[in-house]
Protein backbone atom coordinates (compact mmCIF):
# COMPACT_ATOMS: atom_id res chain seq x y z
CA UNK A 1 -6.71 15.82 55.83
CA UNK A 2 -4.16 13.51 55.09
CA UNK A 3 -0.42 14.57 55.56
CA UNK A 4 1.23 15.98 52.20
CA UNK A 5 4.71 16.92 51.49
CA UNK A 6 6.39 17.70 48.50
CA UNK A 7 10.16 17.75 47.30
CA UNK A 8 11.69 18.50 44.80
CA UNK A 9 14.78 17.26 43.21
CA UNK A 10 15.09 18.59 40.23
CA UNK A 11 16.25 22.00 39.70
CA UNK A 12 13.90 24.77 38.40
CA UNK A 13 15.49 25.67 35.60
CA UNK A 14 16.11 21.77 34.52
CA UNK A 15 13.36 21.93 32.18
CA UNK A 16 14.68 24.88 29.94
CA UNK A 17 17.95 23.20 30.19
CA UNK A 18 17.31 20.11 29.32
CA UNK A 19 15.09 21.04 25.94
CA UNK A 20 18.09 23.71 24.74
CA UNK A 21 20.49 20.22 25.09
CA UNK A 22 18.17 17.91 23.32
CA UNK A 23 17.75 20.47 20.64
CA UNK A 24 21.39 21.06 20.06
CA UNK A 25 21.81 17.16 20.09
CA UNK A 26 19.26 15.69 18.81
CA UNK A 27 18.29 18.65 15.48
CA UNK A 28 21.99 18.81 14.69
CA UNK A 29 22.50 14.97 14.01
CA UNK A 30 21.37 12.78 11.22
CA UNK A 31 19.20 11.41 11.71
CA UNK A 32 17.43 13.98 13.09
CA UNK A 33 15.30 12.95 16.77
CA UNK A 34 13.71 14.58 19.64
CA UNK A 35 13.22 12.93 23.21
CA UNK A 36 9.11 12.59 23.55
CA UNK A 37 9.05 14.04 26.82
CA UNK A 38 8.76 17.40 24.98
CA UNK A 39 5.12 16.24 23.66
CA UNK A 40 4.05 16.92 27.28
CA UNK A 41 3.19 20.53 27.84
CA UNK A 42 -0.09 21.81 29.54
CA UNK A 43 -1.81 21.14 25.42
CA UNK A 44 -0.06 17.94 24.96
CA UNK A 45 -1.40 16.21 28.01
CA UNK A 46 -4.55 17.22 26.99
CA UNK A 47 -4.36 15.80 23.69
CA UNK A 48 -2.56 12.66 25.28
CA UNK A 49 -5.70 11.82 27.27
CA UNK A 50 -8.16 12.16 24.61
CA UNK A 51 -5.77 9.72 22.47
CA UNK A 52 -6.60 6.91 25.16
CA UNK A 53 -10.53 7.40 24.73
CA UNK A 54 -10.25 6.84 21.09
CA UNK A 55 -11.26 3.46 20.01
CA UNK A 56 -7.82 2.58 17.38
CA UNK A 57 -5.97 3.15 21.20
CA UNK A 58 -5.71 -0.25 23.06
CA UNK A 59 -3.37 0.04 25.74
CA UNK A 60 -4.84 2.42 28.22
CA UNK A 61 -8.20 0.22 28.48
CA UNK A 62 -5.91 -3.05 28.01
CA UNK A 63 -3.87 -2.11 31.47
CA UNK A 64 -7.22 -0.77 33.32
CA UNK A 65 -8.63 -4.08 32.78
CA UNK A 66 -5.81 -5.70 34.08
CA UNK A 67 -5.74 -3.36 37.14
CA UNK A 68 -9.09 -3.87 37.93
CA UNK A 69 -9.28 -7.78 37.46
CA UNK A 70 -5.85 -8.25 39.69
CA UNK A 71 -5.07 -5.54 41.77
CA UNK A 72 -6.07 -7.72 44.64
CA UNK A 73 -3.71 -10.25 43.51
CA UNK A 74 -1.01 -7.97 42.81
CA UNK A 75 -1.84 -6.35 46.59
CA UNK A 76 -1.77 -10.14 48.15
CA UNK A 77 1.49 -10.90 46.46
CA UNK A 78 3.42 -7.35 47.76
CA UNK A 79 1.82 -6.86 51.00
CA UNK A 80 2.95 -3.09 50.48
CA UNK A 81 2.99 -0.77 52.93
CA UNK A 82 4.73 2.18 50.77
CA UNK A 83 3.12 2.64 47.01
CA UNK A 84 6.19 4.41 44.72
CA UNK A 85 4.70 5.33 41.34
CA UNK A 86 7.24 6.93 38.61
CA UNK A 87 5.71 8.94 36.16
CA UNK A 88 2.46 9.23 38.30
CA UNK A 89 0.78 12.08 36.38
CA UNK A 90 -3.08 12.36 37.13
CA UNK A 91 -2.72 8.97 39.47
CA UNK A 92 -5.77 8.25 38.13
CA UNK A 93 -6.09 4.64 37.26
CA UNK A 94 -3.53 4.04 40.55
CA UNK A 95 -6.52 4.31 42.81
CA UNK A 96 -7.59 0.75 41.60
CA UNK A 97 -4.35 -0.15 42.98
CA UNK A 98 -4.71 1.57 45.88
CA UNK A 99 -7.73 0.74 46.52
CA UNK A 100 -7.14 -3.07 46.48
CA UNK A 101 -3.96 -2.38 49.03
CA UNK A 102 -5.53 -0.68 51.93
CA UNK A 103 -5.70 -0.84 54.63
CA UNK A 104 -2.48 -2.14 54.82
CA UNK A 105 -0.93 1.00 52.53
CA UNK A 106 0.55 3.74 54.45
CA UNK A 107 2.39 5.81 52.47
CA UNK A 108 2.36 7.03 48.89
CA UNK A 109 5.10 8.53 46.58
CA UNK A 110 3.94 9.73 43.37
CA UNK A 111 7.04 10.84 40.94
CA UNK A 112 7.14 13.34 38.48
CA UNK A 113 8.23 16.14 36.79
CA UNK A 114 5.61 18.25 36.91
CA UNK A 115 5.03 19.81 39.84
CA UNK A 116 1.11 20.98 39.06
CA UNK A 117 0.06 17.37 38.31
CA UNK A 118 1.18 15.75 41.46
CA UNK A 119 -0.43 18.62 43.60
CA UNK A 120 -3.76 17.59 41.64
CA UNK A 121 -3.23 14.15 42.27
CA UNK A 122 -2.37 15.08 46.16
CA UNK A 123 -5.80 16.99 46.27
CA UNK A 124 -7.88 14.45 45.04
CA UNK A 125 -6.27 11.38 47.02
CA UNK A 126 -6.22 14.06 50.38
CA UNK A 127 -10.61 14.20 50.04
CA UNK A 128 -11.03 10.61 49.30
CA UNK A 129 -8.54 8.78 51.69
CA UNK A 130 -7.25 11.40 54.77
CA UNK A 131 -5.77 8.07 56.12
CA UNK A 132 -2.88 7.99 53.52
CA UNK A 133 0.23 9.53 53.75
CA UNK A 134 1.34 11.49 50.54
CA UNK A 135 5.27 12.30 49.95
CA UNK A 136 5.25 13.91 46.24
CA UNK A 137 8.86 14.25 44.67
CA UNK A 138 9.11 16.70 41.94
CA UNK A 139 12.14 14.23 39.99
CA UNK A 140 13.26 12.91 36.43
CA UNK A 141 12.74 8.84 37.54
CA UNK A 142 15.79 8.43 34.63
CA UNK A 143 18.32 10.43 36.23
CA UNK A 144 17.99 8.02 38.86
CA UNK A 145 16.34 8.26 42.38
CA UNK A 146 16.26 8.44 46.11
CA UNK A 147 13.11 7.83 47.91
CA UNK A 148 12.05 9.21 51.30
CA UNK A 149 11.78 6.55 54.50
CA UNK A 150 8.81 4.42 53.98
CA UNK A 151 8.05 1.54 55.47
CA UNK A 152 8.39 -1.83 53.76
CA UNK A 153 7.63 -3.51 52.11
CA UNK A 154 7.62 -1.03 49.27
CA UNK A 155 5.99 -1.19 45.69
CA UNK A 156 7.39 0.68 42.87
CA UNK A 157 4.32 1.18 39.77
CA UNK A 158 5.85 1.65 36.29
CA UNK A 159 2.47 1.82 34.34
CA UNK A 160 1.15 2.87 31.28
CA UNK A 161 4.02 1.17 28.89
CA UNK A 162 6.50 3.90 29.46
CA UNK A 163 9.12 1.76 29.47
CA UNK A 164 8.48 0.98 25.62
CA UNK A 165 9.64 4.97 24.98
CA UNK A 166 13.26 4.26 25.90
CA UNK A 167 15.92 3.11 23.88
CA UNK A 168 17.28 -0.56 24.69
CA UNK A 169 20.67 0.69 26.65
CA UNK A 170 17.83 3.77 28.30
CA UNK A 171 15.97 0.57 29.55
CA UNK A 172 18.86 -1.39 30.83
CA UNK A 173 19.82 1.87 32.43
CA UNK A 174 16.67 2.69 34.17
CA UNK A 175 16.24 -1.05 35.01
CA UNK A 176 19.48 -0.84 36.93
CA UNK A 177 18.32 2.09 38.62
CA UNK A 178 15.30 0.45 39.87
CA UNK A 179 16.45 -2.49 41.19
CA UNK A 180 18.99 -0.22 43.85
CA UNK A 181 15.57 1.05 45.08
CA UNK A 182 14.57 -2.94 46.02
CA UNK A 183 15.32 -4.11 49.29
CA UNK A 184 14.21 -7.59 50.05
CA UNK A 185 10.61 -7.87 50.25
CA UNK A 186 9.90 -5.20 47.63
CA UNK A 187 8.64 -5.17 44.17
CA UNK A 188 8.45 -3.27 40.89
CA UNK A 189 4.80 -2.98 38.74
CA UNK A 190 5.49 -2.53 35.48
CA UNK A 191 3.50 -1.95 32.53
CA UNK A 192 4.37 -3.60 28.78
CA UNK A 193 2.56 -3.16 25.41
CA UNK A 194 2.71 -6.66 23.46
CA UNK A 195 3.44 -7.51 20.41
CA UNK A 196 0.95 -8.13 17.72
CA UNK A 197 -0.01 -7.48 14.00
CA UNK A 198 1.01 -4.42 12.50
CA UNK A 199 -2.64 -2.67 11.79
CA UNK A 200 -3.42 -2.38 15.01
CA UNK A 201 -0.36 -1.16 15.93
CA UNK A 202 0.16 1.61 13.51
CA UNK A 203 -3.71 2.38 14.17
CA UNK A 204 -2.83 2.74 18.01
CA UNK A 205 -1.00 5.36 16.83
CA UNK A 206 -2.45 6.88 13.47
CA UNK A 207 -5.91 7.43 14.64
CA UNK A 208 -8.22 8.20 11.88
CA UNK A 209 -9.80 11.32 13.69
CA UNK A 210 -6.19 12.90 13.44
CA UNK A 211 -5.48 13.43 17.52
CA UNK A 212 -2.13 11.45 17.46
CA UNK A 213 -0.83 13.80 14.49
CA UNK A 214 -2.01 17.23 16.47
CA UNK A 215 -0.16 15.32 19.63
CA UNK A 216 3.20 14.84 17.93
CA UNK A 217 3.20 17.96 16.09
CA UNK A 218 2.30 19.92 19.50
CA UNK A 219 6.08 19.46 19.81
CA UNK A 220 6.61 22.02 17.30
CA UNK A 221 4.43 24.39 19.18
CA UNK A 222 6.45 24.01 22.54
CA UNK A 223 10.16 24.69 20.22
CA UNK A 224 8.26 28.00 19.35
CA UNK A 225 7.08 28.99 22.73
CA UNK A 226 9.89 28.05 24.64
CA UNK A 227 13.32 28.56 22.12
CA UNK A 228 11.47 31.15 19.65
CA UNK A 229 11.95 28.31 16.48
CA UNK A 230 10.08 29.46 13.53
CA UNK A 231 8.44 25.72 13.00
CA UNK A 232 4.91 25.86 11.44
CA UNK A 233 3.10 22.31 11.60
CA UNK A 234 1.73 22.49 8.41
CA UNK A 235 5.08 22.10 6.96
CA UNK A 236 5.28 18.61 8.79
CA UNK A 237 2.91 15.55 8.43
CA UNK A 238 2.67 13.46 10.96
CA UNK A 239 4.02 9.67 10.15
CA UNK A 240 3.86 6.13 12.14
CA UNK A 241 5.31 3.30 11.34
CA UNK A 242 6.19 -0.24 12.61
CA UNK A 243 9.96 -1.39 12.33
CA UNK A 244 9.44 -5.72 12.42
CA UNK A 245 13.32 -5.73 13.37
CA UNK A 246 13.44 -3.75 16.59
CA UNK A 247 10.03 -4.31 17.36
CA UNK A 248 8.50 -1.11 17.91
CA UNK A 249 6.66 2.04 16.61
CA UNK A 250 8.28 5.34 15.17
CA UNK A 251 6.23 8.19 15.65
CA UNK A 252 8.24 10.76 12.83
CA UNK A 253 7.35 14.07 11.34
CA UNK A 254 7.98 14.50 7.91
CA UNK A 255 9.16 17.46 6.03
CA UNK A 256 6.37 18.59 3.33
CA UNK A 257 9.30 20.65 1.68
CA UNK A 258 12.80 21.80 2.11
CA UNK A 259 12.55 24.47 4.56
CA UNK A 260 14.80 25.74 7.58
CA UNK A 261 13.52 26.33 10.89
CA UNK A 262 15.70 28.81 13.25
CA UNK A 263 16.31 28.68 17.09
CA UNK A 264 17.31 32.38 17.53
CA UNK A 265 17.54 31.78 21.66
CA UNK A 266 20.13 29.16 20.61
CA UNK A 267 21.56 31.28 17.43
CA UNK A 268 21.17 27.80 15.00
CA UNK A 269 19.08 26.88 11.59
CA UNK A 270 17.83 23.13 11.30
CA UNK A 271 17.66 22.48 7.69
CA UNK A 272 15.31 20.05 6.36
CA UNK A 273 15.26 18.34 2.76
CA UNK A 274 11.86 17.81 1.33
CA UNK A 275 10.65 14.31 3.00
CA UNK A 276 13.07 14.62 5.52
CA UNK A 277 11.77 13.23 8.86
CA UNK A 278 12.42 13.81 12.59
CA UNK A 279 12.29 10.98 14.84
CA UNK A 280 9.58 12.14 18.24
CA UNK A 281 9.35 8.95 19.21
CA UNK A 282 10.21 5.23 19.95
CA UNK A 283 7.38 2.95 21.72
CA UNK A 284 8.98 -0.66 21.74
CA UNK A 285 6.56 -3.92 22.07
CA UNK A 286 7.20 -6.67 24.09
CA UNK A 287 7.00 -10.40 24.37
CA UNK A 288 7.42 -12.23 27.56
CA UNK A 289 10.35 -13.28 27.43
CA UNK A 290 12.22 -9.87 26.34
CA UNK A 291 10.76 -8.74 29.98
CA UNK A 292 12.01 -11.80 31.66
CA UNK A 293 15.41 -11.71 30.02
CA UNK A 294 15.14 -7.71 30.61
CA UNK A 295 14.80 -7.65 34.24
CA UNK A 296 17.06 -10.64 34.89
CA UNK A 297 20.44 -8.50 33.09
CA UNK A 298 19.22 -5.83 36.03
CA UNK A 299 19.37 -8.03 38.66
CA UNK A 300 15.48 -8.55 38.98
CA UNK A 301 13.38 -11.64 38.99
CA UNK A 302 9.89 -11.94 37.09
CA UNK A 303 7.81 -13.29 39.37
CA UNK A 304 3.82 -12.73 37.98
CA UNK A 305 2.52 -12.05 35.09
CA UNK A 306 -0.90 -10.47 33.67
CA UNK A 307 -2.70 -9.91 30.75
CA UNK A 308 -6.19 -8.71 29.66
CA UNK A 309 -8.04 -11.05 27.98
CA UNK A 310 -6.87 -10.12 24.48
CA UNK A 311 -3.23 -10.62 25.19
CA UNK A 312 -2.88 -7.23 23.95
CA UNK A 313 -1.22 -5.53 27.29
CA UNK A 314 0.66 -7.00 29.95
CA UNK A 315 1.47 -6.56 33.84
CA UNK A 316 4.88 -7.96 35.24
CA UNK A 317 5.24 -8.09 39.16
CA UNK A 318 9.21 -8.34 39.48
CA UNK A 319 11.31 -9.08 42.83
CA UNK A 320 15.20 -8.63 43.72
CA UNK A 321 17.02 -11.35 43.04
């Protein structure tokens, strides 16, 4: 078996914690929003993966085809010996990547917060390659990061368009943070939905079979379990729309009627008008050139870039500058 340890960073109780803070902050202001980590309980991951089998949602397929036509480019370009993933999750499609960079990868780092999915991941990577070393870190990749030793040079994997959930001055922030992990020779991975027209877009996330709506409104299920809030979904719909300016998505739920929903854990009533909506989520699109100028401001040079043959997805291989 291959060597696994685990360590964690962030506290146990962070979780509770942090939700109580975003409620107070983000229910209490107008407009109203919610961070869309929240979506991501044991139901909402589940709903979350059957969201990237449905046809109207691109990106998943878009990136695996990327990954599986250039992972040995990406793996001749790095020469990595240490594979960091944030936000590693399953680590499924990362084996196409880690495939392509043995034998030369020794060690891998899969971060996340939850401590359940990177012991799954561990398990299945342990059977299938004993040879690899595994050093999980139970962190939040935002609060910024420090990484075991590993030899160099090291690759840090930012898939699956995450990066498109947070706010410009989030993304400049995190950016930042990443490049301090870069020492010469490394590399950051990163994953980018692209622009294009606004059907398929809204479709991406508005699927006809109704998944995306039961995802978002899942969030009202984890206020109730985990704060006591009265919030029933079917006084919410479930809206997604594309703002042209900002270029990106807004994932909202919308108020079917005035109502009030009640936190009695944190002793506070969230009032709602009738068609008042609650922001869940942000998922900016990018063009080329926002990436470029994106990584340069954090001290990062774009140094490859991928996309699958539709030009819906993209791959950008970065280096310190």
């Amino acid at each position: 078996m291959s060597p696994f340890l685990i360590t964690r960073t962030l506290p146990e109780d962070a979780t509770g914690a942090d939700l109580r803070a975003d409620v107070l902050h983000g229910l209490t202001r107008t407009p109203k929003e919610l961070p869309p980590k929240w979506f991501y309980d044991a139901r909402g991951s589940e709903l979350f993966e059957e969201i990237t089998r449905l046809p109207e949602y691109y990106p998943t397929r878009a990136e695996r085809e990327i990954l599986l036509a250039r992972a040995g480019e990406i793996a001749a370009a790095t020469g990595a010996r240490t594979l960091v993933e944030l936000g590693s999750g399953s680590s499924e499609k990362t084996r196409h990547l880690i495939d392509a960079l043995l034998p030369g990868l020794e060690d891998y780092v899969p971060v996340d917060v939850s401590e359940s999915a990177l012991r799954g991941a561990a398990e299945s990577l342990e059977k299938d390659l004993p040879e690899l070393r595994i050093h999980a870190l139970v962190a939040d990749f935002t609060r910024g990061l420090a990484l075991p030793g590993t030899p160099g040079p090291r690759l840090v994997a930012f898939l699956g368009g995450t990066l498109g959930n947070l706010l410009p001055e989030e993304r400049a922030t995190f950016l930042r943070s990443v490049r301090t992990l870069l020492a010469p020779g490394d590399a950051l991975l990163m994953g980018t939905d692209l622009v294009k027209d606004e059907a398929t877009l809204v479709a991406a996330y508005d699927d006809a079979a109704g998944v995306t709506a039961a995802f978002n409104k899942n969030v009202l299920s984890v206020l109730a379990r985990e704060l006591g809030a009265d919030a029933d979904p079917d006084d919410f719909e479930h809206v997604a729309v594309w703002d042209p300016e900002r270029e990106w998505i807004e994932m909202r739920l919308r108020a079917r009627h005035a109502l009030t929903v009640k936190f009695p854990e944190l002793d506070l009533a969230v009032p709602f008008e009738a068609g008042e909506e609650l922001r869940t989520e942000v998922s900016a699109k990018f063009r080329r050139e926002r990436v470029r100028d994106e990584l340069a401001e954090a001290g990062m040079e774009l140094a490859h870039w991928w996309t699958d043959e539709q030009g819906r997805f993209a791959l950008s291989l970065a280096t310190a500058v």
